[in-house]
PDB file of N, CA and C in Angstrom:
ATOM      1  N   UNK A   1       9.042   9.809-114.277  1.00  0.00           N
ATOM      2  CA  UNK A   1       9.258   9.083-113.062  1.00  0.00           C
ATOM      3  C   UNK A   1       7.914   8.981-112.327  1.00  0.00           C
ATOM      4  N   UNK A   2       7.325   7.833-111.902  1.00  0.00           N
ATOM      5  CA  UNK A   2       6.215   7.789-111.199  1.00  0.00           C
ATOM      6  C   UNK A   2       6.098   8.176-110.003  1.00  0.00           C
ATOM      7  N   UNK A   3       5.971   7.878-109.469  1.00  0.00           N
ATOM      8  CA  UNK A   3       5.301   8.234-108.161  1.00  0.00           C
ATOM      9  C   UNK A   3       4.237   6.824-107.112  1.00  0.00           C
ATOM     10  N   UNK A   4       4.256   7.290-106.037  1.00  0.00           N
ATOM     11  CA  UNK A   4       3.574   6.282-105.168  1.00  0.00           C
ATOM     12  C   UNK A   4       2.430   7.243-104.893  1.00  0.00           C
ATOM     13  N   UNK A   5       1.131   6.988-105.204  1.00  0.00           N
ATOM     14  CA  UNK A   5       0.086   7.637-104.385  1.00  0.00           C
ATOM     15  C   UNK A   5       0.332   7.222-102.961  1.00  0.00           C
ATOM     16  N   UNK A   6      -0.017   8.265-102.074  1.00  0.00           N
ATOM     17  CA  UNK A   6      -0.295   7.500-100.826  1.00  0.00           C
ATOM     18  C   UNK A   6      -1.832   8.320-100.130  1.00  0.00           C
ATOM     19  N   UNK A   7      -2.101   7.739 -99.755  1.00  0.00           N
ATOM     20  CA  UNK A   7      -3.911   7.913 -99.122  1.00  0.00           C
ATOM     21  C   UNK A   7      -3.579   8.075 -98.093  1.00  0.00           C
ATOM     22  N   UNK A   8      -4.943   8.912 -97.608  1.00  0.00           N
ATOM     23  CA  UNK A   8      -4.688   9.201 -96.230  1.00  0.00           C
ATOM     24  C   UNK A   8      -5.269   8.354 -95.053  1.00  0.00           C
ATOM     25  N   UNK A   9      -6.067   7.141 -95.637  1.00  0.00           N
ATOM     26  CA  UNK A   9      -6.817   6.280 -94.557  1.00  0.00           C
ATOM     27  C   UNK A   9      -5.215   5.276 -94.839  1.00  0.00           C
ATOM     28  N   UNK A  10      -3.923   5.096 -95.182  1.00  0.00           N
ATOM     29  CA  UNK A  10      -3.690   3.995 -95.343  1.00  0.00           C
ATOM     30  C   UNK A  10      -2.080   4.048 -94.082  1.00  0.00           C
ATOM     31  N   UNK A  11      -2.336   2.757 -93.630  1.00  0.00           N
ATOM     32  CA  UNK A  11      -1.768   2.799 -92.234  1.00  0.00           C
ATOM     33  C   UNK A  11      -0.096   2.218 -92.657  1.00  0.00           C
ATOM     34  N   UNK A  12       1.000   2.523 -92.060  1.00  0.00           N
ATOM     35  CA  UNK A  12       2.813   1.994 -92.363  1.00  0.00           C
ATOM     36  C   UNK A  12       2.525   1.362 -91.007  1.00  0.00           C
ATOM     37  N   UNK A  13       3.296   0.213 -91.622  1.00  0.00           N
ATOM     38  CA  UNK A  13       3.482  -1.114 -90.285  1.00  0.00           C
ATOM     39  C   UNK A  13       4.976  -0.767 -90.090  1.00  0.00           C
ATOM     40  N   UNK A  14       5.293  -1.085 -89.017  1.00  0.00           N
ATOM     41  CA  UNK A  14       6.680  -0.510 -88.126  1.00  0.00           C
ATOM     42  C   UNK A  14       7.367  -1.919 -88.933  1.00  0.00           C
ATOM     43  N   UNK A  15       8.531  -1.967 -89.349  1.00  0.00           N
ATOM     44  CA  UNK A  15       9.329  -3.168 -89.543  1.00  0.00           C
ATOM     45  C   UNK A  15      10.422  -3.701 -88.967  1.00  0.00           C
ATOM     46  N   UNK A  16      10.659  -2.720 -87.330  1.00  0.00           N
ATOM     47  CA  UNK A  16      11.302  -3.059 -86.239  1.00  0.00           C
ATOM     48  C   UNK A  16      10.757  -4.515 -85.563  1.00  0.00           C
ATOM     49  N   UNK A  17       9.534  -4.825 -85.861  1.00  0.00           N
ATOM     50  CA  UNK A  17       8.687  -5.598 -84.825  1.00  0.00           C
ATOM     51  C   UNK A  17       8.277  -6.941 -85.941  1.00  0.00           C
ATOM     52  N   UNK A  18       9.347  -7.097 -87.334  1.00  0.00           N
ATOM     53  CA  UNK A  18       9.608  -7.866 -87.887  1.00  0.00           C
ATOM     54  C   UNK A  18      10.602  -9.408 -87.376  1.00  0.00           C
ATOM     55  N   UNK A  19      10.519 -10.552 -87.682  1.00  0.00           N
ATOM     56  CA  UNK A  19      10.940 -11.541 -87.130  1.00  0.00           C
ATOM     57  C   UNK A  19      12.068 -11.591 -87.791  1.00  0.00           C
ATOM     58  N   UNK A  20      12.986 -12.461 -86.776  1.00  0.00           N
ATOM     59  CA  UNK A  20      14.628 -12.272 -87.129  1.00  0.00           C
ATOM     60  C   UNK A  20      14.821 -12.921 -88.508  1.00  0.00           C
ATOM     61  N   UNK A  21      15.506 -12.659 -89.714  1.00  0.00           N
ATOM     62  CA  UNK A  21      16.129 -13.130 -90.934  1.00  0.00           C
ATOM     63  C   UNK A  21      16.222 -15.130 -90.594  1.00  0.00           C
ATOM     64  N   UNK A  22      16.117 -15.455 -91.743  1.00  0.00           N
ATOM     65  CA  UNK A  22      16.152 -16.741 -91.901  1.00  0.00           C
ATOM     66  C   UNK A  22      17.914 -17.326 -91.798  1.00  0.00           C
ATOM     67  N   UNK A  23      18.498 -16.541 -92.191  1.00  0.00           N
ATOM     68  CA  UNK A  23      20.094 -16.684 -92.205  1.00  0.00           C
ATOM     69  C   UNK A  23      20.110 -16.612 -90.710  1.00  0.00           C
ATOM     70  N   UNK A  24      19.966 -15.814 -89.556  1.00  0.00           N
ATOM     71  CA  UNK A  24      20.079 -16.379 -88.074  1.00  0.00           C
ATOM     72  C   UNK A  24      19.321 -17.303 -87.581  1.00  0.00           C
ATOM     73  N   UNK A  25      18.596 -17.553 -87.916  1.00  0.00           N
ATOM     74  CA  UNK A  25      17.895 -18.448 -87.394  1.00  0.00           C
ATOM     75  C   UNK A  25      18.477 -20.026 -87.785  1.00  0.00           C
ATOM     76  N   UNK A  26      19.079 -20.157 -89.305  1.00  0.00           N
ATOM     77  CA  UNK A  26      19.921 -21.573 -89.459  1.00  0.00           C
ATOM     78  C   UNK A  26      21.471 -21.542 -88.695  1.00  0.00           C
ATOM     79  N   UNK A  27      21.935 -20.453 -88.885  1.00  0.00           N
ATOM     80  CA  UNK A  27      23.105 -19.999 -87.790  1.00  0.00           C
ATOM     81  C   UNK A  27      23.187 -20.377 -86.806  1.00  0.00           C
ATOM     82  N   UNK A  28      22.132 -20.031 -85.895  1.00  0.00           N
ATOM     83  CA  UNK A  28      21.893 -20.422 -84.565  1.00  0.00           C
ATOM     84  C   UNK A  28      21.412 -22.154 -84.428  1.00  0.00           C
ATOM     85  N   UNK A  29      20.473 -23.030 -85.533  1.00  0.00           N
ATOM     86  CA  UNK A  29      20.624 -24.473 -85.546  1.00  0.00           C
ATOM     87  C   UNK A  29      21.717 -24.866 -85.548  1.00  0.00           C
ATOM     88  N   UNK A  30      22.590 -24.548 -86.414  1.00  0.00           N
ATOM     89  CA  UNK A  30      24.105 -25.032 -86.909  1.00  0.00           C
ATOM     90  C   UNK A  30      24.887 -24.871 -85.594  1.00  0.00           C
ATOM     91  N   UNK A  31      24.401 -23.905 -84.858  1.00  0.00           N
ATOM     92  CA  UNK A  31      25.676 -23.628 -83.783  1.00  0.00           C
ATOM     93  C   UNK A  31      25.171 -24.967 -82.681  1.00  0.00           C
ATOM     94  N   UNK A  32      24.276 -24.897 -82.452  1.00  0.00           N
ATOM     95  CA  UNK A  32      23.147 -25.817 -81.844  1.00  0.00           C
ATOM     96  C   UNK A  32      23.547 -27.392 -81.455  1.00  0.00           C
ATOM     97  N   UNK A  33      23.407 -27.856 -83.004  1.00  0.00           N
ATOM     98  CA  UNK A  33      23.881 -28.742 -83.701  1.00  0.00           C
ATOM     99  C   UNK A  33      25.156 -29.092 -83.304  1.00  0.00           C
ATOM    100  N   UNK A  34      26.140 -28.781 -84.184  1.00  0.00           N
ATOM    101  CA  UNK A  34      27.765 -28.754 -83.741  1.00  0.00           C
ATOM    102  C   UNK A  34      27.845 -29.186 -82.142  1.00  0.00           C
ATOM    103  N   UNK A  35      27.417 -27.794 -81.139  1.00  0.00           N
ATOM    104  CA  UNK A  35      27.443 -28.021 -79.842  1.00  0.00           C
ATOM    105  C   UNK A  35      27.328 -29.752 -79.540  1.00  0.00           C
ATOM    106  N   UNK A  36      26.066 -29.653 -79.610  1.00  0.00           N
ATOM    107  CA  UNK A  36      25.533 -31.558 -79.351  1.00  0.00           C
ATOM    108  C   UNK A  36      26.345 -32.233 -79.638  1.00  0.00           C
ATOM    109  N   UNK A  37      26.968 -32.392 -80.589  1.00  0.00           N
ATOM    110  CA  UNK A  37      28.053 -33.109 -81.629  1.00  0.00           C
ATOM    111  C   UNK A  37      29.322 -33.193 -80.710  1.00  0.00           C
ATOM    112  N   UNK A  38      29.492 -32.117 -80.214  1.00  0.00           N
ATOM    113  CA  UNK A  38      30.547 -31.729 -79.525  1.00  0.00           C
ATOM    114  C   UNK A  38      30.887 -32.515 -78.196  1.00  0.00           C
ATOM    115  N   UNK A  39      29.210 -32.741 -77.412  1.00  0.00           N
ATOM    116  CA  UNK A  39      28.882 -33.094 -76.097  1.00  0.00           C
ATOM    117  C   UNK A  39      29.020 -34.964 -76.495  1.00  0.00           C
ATOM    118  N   UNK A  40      28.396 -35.278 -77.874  1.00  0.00           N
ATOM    119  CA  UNK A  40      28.505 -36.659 -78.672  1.00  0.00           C
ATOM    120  C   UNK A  40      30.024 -37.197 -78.085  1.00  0.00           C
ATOM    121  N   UNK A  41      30.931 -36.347 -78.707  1.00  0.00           N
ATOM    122  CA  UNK A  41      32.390 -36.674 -78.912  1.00  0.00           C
ATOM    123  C   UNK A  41      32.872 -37.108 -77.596  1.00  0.00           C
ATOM    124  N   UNK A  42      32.790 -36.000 -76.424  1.00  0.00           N
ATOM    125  CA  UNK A  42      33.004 -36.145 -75.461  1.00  0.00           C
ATOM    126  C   UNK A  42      32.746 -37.273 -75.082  1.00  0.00           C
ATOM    127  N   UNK A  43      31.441 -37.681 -74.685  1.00  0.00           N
ATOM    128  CA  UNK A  43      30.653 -38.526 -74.404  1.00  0.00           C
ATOM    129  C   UNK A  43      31.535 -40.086 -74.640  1.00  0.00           C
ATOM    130  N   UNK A  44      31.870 -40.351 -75.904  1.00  0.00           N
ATOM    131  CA  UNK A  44      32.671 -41.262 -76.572  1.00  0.00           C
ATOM    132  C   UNK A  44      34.317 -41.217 -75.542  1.00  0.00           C
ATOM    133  N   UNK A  45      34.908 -40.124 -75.460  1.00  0.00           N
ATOM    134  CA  UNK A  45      35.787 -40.599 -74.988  1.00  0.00           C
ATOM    135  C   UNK A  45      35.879 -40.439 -73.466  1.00  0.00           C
ATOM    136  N   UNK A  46      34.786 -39.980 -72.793  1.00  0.00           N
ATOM    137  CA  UNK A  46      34.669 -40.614 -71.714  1.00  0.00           C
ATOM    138  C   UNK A  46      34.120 -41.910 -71.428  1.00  0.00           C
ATOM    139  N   UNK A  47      33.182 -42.164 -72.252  1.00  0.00           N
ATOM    140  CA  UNK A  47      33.383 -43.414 -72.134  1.00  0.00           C
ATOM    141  C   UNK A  47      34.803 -44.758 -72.262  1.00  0.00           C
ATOM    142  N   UNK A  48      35.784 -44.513 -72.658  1.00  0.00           N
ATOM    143  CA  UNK A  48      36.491 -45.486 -73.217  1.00  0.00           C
ATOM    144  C   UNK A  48      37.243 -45.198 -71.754  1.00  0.00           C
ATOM    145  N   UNK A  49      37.594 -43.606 -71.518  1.00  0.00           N
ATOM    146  CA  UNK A  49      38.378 -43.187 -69.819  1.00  0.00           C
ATOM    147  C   UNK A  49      37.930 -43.575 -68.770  1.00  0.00           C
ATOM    148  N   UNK A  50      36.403 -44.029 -68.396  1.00  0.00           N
ATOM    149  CA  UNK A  50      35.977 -44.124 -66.797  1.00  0.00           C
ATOM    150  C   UNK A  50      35.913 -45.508 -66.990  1.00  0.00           C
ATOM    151  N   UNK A  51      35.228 -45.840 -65.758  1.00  0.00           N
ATOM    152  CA  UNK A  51      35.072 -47.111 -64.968  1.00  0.00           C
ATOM    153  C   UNK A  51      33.695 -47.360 -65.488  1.00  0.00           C
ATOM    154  N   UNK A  52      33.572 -48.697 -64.906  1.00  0.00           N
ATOM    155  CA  UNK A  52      32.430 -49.317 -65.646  1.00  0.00           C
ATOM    156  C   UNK A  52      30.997 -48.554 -65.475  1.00  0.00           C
ATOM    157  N   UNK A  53      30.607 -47.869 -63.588  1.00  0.00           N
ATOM    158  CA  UNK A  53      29.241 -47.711 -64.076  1.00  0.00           C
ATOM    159  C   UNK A  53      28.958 -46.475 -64.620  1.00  0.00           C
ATOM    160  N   UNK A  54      30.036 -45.561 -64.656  1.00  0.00           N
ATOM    161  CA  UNK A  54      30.121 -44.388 -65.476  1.00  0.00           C
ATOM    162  C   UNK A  54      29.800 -44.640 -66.619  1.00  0.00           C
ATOM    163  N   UNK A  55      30.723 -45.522 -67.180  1.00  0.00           N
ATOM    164  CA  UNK A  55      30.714 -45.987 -68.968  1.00  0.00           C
ATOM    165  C   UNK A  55      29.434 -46.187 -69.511  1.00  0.00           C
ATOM    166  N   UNK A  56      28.535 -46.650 -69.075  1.00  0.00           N
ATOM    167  CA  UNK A  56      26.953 -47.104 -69.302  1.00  0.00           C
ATOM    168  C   UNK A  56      26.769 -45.597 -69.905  1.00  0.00           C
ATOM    169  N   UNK A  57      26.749 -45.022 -68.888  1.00  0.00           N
ATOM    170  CA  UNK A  57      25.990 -43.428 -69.056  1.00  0.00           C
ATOM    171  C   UNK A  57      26.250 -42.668 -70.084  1.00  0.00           C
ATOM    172  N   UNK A  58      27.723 -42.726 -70.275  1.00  0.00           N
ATOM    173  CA  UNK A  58      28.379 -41.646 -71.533  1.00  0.00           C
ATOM    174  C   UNK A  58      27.824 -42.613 -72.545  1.00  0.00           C
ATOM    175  N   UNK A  59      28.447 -44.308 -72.517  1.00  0.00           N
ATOM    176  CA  UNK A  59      27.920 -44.728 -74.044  1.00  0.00           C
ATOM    177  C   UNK A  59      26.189 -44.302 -74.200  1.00  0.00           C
ATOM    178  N   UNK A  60      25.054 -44.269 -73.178  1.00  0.00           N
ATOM    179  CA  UNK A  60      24.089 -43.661 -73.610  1.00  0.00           C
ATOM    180  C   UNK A  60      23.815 -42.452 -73.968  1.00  0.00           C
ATOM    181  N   UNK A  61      24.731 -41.746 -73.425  1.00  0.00           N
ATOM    182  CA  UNK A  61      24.508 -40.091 -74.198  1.00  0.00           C
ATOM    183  C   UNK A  61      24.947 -40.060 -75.143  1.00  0.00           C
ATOM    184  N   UNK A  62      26.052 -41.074 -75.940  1.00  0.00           N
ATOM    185  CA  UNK A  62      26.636 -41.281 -77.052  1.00  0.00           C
ATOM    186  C   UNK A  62      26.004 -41.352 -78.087  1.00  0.00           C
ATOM    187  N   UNK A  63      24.772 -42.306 -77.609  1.00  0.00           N
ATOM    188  CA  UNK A  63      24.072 -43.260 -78.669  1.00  0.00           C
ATOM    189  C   UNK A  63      22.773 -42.598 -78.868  1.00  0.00           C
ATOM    190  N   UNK A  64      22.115 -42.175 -77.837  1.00  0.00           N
ATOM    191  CA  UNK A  64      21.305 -40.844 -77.916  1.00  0.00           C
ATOM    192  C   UNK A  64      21.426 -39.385 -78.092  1.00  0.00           C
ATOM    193  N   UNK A  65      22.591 -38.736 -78.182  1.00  0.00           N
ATOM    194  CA  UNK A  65      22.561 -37.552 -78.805  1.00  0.00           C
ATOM    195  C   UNK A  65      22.436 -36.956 -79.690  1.00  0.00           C
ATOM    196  N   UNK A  66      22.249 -37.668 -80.832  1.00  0.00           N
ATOM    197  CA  UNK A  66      22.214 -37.627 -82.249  1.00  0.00           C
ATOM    198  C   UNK A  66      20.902 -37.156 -82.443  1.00  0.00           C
ATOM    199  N   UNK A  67      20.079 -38.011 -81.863  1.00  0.00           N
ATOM    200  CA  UNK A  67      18.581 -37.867 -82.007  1.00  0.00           C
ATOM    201  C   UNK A  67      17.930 -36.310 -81.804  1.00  0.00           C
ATOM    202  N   UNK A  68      18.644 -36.755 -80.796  1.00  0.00           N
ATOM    203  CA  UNK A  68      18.379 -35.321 -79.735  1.00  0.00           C
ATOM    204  C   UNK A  68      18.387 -33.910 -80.451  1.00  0.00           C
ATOM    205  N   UNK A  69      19.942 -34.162 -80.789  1.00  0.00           N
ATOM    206  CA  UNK A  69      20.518 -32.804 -81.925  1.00  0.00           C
ATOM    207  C   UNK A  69      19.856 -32.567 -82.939  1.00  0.00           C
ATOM    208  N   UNK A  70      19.893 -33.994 -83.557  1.00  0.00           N
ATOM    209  CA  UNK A  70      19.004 -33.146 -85.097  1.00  0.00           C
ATOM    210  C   UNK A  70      17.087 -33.112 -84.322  1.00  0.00           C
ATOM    211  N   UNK A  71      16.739 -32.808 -83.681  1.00  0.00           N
ATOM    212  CA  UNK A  71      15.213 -32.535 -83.345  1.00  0.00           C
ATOM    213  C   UNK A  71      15.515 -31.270 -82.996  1.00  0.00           C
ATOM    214  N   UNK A  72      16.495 -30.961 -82.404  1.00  0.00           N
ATOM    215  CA  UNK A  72      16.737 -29.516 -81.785  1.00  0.00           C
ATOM    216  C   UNK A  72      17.341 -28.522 -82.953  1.00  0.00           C
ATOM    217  N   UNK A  73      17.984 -29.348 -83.812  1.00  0.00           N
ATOM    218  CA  UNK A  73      18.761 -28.660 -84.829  1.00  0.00           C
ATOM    219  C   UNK A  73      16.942 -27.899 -86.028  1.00  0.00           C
ATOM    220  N   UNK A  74      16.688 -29.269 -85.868  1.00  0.00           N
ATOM    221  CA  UNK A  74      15.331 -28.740 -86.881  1.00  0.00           C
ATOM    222  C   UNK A  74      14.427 -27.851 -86.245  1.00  0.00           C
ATOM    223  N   UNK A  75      14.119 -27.782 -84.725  1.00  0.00           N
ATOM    224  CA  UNK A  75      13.462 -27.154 -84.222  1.00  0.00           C
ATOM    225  C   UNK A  75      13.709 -25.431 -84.598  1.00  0.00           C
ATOM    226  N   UNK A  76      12.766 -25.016 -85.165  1.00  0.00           N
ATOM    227  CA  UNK A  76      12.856 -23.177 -85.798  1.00  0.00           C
ATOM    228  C   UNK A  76      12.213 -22.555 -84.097  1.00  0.00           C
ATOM    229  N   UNK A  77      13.614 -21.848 -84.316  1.00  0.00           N
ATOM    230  CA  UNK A  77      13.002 -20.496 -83.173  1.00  0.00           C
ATOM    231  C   UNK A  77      11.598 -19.641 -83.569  1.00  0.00           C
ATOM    232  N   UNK A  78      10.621 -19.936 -82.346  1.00  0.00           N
ATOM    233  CA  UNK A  78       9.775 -18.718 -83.270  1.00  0.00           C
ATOM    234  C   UNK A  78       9.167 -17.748 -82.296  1.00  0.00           C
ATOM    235  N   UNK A  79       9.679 -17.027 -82.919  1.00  0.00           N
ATOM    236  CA  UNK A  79       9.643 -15.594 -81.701  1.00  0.00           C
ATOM    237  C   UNK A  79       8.617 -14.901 -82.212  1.00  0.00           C
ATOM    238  N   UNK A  80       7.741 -14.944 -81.320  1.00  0.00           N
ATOM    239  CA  UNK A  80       6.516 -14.219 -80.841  1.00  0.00           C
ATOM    240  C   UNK A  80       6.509 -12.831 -81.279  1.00  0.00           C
ATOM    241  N   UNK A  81       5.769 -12.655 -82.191  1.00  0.00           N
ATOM    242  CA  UNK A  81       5.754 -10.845 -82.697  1.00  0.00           C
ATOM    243  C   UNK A  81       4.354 -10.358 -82.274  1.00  0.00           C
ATOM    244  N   UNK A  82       3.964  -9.867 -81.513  1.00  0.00           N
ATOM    245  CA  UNK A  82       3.123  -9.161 -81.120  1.00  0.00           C
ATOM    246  C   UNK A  82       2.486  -8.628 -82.766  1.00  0.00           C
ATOM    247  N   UNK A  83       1.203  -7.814 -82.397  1.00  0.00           N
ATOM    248  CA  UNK A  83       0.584  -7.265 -83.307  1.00  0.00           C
ATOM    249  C   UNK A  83       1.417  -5.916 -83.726  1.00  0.00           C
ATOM    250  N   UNK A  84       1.719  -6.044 -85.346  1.00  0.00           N
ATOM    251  CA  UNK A  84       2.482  -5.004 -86.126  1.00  0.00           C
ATOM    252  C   UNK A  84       2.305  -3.815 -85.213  1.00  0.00           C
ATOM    253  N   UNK A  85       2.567  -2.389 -84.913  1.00  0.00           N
ATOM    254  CA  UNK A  85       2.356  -1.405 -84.542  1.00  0.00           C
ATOM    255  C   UNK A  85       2.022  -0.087 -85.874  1.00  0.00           C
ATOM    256  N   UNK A  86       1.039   0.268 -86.044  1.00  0.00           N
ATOM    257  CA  UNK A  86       1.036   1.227 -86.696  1.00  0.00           C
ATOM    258  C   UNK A  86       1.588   2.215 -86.801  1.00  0.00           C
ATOM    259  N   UNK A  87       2.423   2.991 -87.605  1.00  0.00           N
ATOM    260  CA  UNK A  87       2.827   4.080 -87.723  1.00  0.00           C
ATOM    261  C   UNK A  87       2.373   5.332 -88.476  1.00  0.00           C
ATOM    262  N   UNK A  88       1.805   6.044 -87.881  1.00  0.00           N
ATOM    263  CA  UNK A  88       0.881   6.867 -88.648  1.00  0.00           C
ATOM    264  C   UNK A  88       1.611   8.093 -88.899  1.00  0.00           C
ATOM    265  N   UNK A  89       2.326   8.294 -90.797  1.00  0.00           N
ATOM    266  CA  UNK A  89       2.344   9.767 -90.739  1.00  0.00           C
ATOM    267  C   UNK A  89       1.717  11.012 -90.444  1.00  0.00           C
ATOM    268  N   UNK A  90       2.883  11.746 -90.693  1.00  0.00           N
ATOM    269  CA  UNK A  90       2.386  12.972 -89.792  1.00  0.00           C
ATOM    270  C   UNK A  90       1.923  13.796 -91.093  1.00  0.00           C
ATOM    271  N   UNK A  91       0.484  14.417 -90.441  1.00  0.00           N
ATOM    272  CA  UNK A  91      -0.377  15.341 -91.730  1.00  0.00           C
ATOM    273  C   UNK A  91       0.729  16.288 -92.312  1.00  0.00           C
ATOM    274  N   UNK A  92       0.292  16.490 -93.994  1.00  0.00           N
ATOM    275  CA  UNK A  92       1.360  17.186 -94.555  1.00  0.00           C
ATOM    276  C   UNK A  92       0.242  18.190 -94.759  1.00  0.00           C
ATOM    277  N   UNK A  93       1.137  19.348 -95.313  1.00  0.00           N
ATOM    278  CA  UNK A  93       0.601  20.856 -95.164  1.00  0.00           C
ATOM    279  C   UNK A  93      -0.337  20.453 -96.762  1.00  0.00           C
ATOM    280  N   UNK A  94      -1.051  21.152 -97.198  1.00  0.00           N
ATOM    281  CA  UNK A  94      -1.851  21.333 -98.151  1.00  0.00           C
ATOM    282  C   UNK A  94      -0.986  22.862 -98.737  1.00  0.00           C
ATOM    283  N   UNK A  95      -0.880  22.618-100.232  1.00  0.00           N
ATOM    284  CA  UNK A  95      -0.986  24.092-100.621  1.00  0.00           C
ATOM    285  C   UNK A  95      -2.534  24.746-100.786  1.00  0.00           C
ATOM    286  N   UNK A  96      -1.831  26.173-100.831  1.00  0.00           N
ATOM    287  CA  UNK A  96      -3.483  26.917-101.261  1.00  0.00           C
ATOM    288  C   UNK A  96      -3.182  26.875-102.410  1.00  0.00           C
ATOM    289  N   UNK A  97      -5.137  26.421-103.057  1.00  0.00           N
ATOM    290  CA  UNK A  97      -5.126  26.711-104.681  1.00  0.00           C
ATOM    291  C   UNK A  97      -5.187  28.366-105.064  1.00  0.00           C
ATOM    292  N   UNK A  98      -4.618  28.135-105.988  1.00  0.00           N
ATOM    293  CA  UNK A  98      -4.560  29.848-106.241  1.00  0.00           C
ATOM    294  C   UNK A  98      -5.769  29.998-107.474  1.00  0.00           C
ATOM    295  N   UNK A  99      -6.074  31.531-107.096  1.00  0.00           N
ATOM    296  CA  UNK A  99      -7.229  31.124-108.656  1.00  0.00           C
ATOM    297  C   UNK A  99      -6.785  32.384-109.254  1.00  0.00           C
TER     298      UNK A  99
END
């Protein structure tokens, strides 16, 4: 069974201060997304329910939300990670050589 050398100049990066998984990050587009879609729909049937100078407005949020969504949908969260933090083990004991 091998083994890992490890040195003593060599520094462990903390992996708390790692950026969130790629699976939340499309999660959170998708939810994003949908939402807009959601505000789309609306939009549509308020338009067909109000009065005329209302109607202008929803059919434009209608006709523009799409756009909107997928720019926001593609837009990647990107969260700011500061510089890794070092984690420096703690000195291990030495045996004595025996002679």
């Amino acid at each position: 069974m091998s083994r890992r050398r490890e040195r003593a100049d060599e520094t462990v990066i903390s992996v708390t201060s790692a950026q969130p998984g790629r699976s939340e990050d499309l999660d959170s587009r998708i939810v994003r997304y949908a939402v807009m879609m959601t505000v789309r729909i609306v939009c549509f049937i308020l338009a067909v329910l109000t009065p005329s100078p209302w109607r202008w407005m929803f059919v434009a949020g209608a006709v523009l939300l799409p756009s909107v969504a997928v720019v926001l949908a593609n837009a990647r969260r990107t969260a700011k990670v500061e510089g890794a933090t070092a984690v420096m083990p703690s000195p291990r004991r030495e045996l004595d050589a025996e002679k």
